[in-house]
C-alpha atoms as a PDB file:
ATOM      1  CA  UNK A   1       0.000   0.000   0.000  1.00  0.00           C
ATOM      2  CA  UNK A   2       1.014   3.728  -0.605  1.00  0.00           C
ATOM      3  CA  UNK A   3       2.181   5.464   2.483  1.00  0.00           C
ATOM      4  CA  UNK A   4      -0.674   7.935   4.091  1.00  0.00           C
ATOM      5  CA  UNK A   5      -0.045  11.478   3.009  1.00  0.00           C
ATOM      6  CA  UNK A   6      -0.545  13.578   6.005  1.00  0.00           C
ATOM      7  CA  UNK A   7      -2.350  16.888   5.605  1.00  0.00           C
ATOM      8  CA  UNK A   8      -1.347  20.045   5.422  1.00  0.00           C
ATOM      9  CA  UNK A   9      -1.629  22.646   8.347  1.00  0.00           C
ATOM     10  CA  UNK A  10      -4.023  24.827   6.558  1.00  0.00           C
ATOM     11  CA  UNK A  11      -6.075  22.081   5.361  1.00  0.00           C
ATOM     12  CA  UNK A  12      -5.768  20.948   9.031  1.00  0.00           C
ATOM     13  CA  UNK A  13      -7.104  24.117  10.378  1.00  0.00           C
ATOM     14  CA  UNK A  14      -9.945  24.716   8.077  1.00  0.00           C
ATOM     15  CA  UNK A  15     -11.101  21.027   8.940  1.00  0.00           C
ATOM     16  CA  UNK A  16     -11.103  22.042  13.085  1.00  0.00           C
ATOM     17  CA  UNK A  17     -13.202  25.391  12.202  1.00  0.00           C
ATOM     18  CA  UNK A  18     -15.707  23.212  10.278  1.00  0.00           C
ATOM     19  CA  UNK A  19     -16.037  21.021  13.128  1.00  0.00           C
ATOM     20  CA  UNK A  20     -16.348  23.725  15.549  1.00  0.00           C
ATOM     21  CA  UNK A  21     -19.046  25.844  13.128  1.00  0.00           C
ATOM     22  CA  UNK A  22     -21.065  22.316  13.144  1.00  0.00           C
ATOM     23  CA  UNK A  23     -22.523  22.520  16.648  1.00  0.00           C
ATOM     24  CA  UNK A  24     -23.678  26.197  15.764  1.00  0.00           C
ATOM     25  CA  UNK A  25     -25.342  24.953  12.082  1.00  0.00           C
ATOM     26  CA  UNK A  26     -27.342  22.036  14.381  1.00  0.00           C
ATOM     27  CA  UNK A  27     -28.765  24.406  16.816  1.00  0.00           C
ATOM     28  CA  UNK A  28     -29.852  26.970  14.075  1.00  0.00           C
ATOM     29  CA  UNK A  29     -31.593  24.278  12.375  1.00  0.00           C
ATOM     30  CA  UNK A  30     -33.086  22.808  15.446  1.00  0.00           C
ATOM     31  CA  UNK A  31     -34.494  25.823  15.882  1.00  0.00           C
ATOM     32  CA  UNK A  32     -36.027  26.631  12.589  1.00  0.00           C
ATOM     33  CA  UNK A  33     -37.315  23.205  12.903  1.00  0.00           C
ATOM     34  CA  UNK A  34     -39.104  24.305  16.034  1.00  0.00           C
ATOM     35  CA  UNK A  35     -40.234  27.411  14.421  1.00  0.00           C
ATOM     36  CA  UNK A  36     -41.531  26.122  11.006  1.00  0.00           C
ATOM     37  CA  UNK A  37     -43.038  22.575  12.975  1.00  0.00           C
ATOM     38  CA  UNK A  38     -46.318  23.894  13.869  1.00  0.00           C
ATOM     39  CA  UNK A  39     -47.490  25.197  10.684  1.00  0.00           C
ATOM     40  CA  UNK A  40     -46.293  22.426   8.718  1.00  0.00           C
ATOM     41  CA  UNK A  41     -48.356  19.931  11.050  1.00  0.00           C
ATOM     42  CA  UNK A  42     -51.095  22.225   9.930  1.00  0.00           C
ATOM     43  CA  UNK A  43     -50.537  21.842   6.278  1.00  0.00           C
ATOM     44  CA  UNK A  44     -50.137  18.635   6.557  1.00  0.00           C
ATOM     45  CA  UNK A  45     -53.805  18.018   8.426  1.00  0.00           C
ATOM     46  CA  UNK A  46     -55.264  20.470   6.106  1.00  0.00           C
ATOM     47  CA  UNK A  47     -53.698  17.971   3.030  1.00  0.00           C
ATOM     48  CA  UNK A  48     -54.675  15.103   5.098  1.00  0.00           C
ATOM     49  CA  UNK A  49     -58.227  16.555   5.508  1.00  0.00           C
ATOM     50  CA  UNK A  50     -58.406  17.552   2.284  1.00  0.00           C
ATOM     51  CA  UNK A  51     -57.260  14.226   0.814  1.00  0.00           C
ATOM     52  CA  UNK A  52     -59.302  11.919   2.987  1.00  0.00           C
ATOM     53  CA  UNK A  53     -62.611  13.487   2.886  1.00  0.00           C
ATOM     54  CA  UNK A  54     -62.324  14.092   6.855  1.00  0.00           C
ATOM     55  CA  UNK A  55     -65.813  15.349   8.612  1.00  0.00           C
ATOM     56  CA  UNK A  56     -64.482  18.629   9.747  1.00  0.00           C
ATOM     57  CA  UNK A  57     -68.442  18.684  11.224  1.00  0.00           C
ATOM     58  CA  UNK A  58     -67.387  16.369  13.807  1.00  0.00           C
ATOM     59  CA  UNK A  59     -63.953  17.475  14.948  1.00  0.00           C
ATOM     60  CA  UNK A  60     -65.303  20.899  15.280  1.00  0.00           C
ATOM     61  CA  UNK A  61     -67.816  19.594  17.664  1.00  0.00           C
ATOM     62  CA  UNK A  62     -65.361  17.444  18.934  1.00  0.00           C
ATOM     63  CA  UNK A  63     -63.357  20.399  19.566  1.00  0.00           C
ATOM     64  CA  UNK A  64     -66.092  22.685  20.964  1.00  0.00           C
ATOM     65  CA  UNK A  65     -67.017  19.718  23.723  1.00  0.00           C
ATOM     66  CA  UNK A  66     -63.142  20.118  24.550  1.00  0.00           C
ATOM     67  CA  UNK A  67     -63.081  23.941  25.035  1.00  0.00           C
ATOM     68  CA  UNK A  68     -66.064  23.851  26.912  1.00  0.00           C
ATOM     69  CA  UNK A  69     -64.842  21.095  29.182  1.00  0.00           C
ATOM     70  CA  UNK A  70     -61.432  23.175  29.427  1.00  0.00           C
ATOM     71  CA  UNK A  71     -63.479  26.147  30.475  1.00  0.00           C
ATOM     72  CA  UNK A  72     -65.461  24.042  33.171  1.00  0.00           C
ATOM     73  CA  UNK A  73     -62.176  23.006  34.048  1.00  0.00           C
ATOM     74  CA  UNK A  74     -60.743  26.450  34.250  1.00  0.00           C
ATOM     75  CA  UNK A  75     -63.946  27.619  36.348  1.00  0.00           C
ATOM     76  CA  UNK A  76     -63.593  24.553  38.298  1.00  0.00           C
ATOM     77  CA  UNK A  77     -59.898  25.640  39.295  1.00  0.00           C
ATOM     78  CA  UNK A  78     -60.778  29.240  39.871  1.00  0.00           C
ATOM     79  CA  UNK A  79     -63.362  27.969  42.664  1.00  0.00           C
ATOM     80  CA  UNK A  80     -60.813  26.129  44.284  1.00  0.00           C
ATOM     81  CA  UNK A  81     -58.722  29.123  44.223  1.00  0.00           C
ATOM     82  CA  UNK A  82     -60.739  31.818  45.834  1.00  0.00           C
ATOM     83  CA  UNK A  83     -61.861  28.547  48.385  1.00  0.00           C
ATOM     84  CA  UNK A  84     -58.032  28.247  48.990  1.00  0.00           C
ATOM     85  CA  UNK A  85     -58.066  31.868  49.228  1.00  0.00           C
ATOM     86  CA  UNK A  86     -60.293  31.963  51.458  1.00  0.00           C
ATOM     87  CA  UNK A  87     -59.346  28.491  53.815  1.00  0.00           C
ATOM     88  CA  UNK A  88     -55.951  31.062  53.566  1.00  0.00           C
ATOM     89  CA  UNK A  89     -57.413  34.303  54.893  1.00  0.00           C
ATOM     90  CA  UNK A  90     -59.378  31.978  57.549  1.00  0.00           C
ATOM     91  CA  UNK A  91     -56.074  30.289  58.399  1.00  0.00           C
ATOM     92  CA  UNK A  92     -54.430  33.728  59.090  1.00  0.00           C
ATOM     93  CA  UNK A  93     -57.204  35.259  60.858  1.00  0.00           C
ATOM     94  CA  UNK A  94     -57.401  32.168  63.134  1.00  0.00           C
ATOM     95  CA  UNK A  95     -53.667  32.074  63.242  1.00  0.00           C
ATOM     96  CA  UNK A  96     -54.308  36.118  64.126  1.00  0.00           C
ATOM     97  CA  UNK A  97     -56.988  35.432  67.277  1.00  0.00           C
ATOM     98  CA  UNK A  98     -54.562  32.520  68.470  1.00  0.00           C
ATOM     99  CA  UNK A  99     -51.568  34.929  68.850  1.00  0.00           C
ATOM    100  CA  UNK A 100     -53.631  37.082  70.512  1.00  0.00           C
ATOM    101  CA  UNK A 101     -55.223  34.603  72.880  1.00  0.00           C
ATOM    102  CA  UNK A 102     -51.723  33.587  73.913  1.00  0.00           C
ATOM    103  CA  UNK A 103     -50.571  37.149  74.553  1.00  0.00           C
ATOM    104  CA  UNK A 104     -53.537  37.600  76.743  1.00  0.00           C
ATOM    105  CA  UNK A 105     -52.798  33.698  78.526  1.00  0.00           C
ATOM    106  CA  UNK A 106     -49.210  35.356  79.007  1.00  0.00           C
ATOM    107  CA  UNK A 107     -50.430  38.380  80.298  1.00  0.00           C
ATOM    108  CA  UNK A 108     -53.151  36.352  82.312  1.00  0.00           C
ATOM    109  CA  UNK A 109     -49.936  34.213  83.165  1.00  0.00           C
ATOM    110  CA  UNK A 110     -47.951  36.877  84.694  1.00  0.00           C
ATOM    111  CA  UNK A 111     -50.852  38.706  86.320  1.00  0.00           C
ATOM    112  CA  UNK A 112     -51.293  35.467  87.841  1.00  0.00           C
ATOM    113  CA  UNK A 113     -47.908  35.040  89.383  1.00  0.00           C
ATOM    114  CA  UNK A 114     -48.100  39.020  90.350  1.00  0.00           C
ATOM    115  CA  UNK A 115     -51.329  38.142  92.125  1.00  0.00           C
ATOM    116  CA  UNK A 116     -50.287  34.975  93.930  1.00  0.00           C
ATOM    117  CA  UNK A 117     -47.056  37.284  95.117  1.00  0.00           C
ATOM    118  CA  UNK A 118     -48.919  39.909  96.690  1.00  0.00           C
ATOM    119  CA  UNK A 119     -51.641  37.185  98.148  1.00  0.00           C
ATOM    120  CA  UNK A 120     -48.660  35.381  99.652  1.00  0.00           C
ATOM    121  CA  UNK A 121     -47.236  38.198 101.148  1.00  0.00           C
ATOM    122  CA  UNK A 122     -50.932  39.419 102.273  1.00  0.00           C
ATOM    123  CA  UNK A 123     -51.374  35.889 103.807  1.00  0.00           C
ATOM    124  CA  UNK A 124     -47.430  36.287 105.445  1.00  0.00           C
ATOM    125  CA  UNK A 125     -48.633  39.769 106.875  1.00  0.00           C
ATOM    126  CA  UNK A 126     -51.890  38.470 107.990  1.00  0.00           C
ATOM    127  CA  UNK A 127     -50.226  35.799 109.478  1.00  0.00           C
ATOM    128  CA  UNK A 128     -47.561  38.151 111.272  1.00  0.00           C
ATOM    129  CA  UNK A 129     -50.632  40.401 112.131  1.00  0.00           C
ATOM    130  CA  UNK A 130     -52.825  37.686 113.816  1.00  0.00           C
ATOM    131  CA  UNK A 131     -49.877  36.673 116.289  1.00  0.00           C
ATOM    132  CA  UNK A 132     -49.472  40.339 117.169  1.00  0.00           C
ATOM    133  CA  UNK A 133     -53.254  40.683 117.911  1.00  0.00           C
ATOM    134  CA  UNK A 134     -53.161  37.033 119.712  1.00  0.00           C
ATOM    135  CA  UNK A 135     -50.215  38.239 121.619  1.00  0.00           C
ATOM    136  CA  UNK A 136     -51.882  41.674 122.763  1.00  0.00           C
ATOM    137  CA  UNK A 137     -54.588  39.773 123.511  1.00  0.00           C
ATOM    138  CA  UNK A 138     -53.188  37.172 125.610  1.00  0.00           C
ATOM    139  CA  UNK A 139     -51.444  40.313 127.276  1.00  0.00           C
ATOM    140  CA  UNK A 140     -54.750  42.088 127.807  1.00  0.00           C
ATOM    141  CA  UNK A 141     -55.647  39.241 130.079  1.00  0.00           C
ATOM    142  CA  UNK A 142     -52.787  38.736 132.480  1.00  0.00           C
ATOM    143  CA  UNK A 143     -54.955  39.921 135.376  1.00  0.00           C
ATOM    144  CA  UNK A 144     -58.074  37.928 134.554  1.00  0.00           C
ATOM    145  CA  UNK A 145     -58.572  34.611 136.695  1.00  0.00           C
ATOM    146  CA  UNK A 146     -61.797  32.376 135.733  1.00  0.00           C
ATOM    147  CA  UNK A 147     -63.566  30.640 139.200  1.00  0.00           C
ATOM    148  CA  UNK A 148     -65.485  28.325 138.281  1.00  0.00           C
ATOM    149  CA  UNK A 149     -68.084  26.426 140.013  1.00  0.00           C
ATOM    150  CA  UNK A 150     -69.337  29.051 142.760  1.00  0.00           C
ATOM    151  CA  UNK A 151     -72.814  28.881 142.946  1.00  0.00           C
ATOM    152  CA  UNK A 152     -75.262  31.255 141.290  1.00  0.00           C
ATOM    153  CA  UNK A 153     -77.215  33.128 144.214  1.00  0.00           C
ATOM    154  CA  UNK A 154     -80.096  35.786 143.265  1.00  0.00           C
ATOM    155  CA  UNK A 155     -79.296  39.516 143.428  1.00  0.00           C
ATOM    156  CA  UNK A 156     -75.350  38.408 143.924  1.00  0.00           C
ATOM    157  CA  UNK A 157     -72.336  40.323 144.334  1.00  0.00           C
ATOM    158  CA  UNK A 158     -69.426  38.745 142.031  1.00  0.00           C
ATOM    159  CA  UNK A 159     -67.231  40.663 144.008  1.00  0.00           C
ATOM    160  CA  UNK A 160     -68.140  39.779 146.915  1.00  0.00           C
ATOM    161  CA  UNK A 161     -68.437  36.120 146.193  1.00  0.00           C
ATOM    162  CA  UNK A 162     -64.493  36.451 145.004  1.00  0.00           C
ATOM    163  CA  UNK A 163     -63.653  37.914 148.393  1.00  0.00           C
ATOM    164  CA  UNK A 164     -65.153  35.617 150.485  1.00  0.00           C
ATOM    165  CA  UNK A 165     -63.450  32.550 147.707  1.00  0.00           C
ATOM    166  CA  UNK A 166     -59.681  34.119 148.523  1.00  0.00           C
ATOM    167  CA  UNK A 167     -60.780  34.143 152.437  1.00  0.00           C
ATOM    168  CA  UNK A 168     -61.496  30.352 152.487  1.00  0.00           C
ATOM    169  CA  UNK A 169     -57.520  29.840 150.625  1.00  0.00           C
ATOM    170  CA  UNK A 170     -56.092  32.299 153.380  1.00  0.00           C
ATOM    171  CA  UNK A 171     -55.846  35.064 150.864  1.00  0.00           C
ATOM    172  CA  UNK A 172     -56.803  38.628 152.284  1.00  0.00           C
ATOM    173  CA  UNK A 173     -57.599  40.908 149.206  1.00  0.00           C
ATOM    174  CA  UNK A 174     -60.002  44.023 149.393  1.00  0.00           C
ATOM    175  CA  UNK A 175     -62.601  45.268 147.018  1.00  0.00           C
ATOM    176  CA  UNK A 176     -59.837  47.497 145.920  1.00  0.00           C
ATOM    177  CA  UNK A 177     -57.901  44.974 144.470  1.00  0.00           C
ATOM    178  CA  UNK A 178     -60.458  43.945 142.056  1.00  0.00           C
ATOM    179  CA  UNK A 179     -60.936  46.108 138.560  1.00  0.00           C
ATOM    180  CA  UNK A 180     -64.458  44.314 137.415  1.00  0.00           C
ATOM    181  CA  UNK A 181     -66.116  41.341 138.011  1.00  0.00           C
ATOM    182  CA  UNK A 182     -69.036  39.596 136.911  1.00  0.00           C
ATOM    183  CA  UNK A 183     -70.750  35.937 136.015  1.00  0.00           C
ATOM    184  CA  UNK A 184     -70.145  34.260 132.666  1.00  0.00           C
ATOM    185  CA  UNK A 185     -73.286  32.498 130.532  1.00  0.00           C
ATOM    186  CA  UNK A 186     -73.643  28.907 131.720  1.00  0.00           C
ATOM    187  CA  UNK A 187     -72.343  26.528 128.699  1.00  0.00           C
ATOM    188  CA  UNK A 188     -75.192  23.896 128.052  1.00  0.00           C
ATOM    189  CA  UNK A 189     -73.676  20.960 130.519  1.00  0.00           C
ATOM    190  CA  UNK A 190     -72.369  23.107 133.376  1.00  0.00           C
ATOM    191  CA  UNK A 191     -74.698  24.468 136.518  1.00  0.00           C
ATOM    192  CA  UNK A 192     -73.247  27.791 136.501  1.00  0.00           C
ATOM    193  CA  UNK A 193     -71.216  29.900 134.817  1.00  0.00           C
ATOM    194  CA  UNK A 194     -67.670  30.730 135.808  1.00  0.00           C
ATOM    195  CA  UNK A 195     -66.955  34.362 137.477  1.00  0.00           C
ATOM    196  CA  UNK A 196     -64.555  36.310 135.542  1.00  0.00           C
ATOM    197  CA  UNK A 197     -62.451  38.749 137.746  1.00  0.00           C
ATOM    198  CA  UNK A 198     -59.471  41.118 136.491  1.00  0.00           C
ATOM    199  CA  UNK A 199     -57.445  42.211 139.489  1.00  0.00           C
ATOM    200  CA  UNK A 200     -55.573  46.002 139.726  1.00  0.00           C
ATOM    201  CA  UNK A 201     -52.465  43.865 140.298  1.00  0.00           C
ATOM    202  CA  UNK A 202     -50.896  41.253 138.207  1.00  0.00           C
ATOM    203  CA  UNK A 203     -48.770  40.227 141.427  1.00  0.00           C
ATOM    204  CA  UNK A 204     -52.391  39.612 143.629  1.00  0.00           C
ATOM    205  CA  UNK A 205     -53.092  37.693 140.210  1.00  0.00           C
ATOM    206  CA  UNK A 206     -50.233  35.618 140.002  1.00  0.00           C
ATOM    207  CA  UNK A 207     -50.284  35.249 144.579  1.00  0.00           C
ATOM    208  CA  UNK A 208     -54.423  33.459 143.806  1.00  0.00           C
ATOM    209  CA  UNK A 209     -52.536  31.600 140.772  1.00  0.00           C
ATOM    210  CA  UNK A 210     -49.617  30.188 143.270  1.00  0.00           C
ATOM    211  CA  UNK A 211     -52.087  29.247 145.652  1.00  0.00           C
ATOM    212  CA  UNK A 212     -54.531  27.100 144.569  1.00  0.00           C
ATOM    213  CA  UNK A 213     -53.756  24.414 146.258  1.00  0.00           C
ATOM    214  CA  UNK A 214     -55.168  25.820 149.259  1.00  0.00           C
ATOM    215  CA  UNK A 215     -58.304  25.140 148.024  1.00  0.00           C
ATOM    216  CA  UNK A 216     -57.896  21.448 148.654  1.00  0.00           C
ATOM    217  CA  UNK A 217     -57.689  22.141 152.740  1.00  0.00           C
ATOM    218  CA  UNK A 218     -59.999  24.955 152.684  1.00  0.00           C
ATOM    219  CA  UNK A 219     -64.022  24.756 154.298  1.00  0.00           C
ATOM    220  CA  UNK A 220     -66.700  25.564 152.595  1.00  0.00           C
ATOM    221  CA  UNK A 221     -68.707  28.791 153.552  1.00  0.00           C
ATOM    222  CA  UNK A 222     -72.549  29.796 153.186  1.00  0.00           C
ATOM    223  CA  UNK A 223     -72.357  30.964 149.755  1.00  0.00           C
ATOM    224  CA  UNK A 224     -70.039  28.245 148.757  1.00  0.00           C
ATOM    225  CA  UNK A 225     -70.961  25.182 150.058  1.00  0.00           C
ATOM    226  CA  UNK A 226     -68.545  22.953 148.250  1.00  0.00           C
ATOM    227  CA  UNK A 227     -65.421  24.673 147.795  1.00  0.00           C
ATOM    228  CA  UNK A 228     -63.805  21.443 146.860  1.00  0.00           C
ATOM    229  CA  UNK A 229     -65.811  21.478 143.507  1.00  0.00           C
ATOM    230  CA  UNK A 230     -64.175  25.018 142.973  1.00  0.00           C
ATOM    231  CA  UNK A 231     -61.379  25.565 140.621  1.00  0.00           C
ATOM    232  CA  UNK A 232     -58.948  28.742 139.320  1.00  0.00           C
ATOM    233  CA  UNK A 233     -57.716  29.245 135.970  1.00  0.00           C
ATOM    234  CA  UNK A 234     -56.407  31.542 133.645  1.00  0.00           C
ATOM    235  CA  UNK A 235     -58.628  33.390 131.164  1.00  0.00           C
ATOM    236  CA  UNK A 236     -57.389  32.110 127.707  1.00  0.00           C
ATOM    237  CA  UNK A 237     -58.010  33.890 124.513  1.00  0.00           C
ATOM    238  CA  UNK A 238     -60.169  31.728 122.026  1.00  0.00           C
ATOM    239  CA  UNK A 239     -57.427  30.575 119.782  1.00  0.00           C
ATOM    240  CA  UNK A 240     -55.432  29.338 123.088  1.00  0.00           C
ATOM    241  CA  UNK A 241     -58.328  27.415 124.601  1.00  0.00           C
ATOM    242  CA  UNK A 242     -59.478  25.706 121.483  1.00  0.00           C
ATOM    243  CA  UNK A 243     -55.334  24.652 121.280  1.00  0.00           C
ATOM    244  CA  UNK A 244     -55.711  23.368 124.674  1.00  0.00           C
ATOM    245  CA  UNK A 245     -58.846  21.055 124.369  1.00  0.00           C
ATOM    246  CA  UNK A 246     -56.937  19.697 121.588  1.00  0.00           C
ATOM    247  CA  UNK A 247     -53.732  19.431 123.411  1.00  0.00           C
ATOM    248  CA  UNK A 248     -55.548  17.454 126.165  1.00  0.00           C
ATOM    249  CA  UNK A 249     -57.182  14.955 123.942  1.00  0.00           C
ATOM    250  CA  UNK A 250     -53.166  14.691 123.006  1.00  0.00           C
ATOM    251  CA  UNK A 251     -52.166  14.297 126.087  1.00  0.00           C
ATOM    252  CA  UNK A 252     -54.015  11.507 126.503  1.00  0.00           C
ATOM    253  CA  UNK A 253     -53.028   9.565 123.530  1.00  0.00           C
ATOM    254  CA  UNK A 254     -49.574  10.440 123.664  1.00  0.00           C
ATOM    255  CA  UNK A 255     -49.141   9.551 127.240  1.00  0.00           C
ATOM    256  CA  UNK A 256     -48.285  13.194 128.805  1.00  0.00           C
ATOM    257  CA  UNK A 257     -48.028  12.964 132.264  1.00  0.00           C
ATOM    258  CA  UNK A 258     -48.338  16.925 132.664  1.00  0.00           C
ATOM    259  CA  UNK A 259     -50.273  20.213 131.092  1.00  0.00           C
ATOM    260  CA  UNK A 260     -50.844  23.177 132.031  1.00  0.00           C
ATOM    261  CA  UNK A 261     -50.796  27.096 131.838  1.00  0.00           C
ATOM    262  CA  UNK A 262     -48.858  29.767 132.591  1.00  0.00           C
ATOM    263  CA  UNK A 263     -49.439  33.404 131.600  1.00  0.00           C
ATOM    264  CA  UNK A 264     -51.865  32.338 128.821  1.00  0.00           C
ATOM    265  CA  UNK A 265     -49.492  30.193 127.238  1.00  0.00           C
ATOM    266  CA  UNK A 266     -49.670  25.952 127.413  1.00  0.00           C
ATOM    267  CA  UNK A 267     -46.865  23.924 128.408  1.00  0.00           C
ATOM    268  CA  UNK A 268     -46.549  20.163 128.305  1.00  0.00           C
ATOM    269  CA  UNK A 269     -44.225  17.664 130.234  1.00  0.00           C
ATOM    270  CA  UNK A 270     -44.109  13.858 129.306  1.00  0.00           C
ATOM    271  CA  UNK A 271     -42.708  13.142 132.710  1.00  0.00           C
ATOM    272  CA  UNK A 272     -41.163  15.149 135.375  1.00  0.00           C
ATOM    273  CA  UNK A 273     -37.655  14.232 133.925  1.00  0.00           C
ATOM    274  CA  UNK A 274     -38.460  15.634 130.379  1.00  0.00           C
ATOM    275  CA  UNK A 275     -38.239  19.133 129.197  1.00  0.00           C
ATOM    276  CA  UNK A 276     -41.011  21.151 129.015  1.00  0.00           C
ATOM    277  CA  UNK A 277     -42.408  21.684 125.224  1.00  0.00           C
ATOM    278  CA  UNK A 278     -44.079  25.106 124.422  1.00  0.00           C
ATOM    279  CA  UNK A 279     -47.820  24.278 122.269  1.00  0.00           C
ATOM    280  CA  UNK A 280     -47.759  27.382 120.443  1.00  0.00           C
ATOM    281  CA  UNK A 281     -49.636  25.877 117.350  1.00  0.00           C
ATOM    282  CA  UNK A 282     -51.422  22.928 115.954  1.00  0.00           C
ATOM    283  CA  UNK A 283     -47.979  22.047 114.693  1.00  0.00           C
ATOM    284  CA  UNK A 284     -46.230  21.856 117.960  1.00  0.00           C
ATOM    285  CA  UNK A 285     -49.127  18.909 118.963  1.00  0.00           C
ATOM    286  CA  UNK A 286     -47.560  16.868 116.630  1.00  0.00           C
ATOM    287  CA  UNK A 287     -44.232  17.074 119.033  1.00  0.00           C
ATOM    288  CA  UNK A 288     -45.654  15.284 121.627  1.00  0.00           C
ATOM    289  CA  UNK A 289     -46.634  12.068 119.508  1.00  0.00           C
END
């Protein structure tokens, strides 16, 4: 065989511009293809039509069914547009009102924890003011003594009645030395009512306090004719004396060998070895369990 001639370098370079001009000829022509494609389809329908005796009748109708079903379609879409619209503007305006109800819960929220502040430290200052009233009130009756069981005589003089009480204990007092006196309602299951009797003196007070045991030796008089049924205590406020029914009914569950009271407070003892507990409270009951 002859040997291959190479080419030369111009024929060489006209043959890569060809190539490279190639790509550009293929797109132009795509795209007059594009261009020119839809009316030739219609020429060649029209030729087809033509040729083949084709009812254009029918495809019209055909046709007109179509556009009218497009247009149904179209209307159809446009409902569900404005309903979309409208779920939309719902959806925001719900969204709307739910923002707002949870600013107002958040507001609610903190007025809330504002509100149970201030209660708490109401209920902390009520609490601080009720032991400042028990405590002036417990004061206010440091020279009050209760006697209780003295008979109930017509047209009687409480004072009097006190006097002649202290005589039978060997305690000499005058009229002077009591500030008021007078007879207490009868509860339901009691005879008589105690006397209550506040004293000028908290020392001739705490002297008939000190010496009630002298009522165990003493005789019984005209107007008291069983002094041994007699008994002294202290005048408790309300709050006190309800905690010391309660403490009693502890007492005897618990096994408390001693209660009593001293200036309006109560005090407790399990035994005469133990240390004496304070009630102050309903909370301090639970100390002698």
């Amino acid at each position: 065989m002859p040997p291959k001639i190479p080419p030369k370098k111009s024929e060489q370079s006209e043959a890569d511009a060809i190539r490279k001009l190639l790509p550009r000829f293929e797109d132009e022509l795509l795209a007059r293809i594009k261009d020119d494609l839809p009316s030739i389809i219609n020429i060649c329908l029209q030729e087809l039509l033509k040729s083949r005796s084709y009812d254009t009748s029918k495809l019209q109708h055909s046709l007109d069914a179509i556009n009218v079903s497009i247009k149904e379609l179209n209307n159809d879409i446009q409902t569900v547009k404005h309903a979309q619209q409208f779920q939309s503007e719902k959806f925001d305006e719900l969204m709307n009102e739910i923002t707002q109800v949870q600013k107002m819960a958040k507001a609610n929220a903190e007025n809330i924890r504002e509100n149970t502040a201030l209660i708490n430290s109401y209920k902390e200052y009520s609490t601080q003011l009720e032991g400042k009233l028990e405590e002036f009130d417990r004061l206010s009756r440091m020279e009050i003594l209760e006697f209780h069981n003295i008979p109930e005589q017509e047209n009687e003089s409480t004072d009097s009645l006190i006097k002649e009480l202290l005589s039978l204990m060997n305690i000499d007092i005058s009229e002077n030395d009591i500030d008021y006196s007078f007879r207490r309602r009868k509860a339901k299951n009691k005879e008589t009512g105690p006397i209550i009797a506040k004293f000028i003196s908290r020392k001739t007070r705490n002297h008939i306090m000190s010496s009630r045991s002298n009522l165990k030796a003493a005789h019984n008089s005209i107007n008291i004719p069983d002094v041994s049924k007699v008994f002294v205590v202290e005048n408790l406020t309300p709050k006190a004396l309800n905690l010391l029914f309660k403490a009693k009914d502890q007492k005897k569950k618990s096994g408390y060998s001693f209660l009593w009271t001293r200036n309006g407070k109560i005090l407790a003892r399990k035994n005469s070895d133990a240390n004496i507990l304070v009630i102050e409270n309903e909370q301090d009951l639970v100390k002698m369990s």
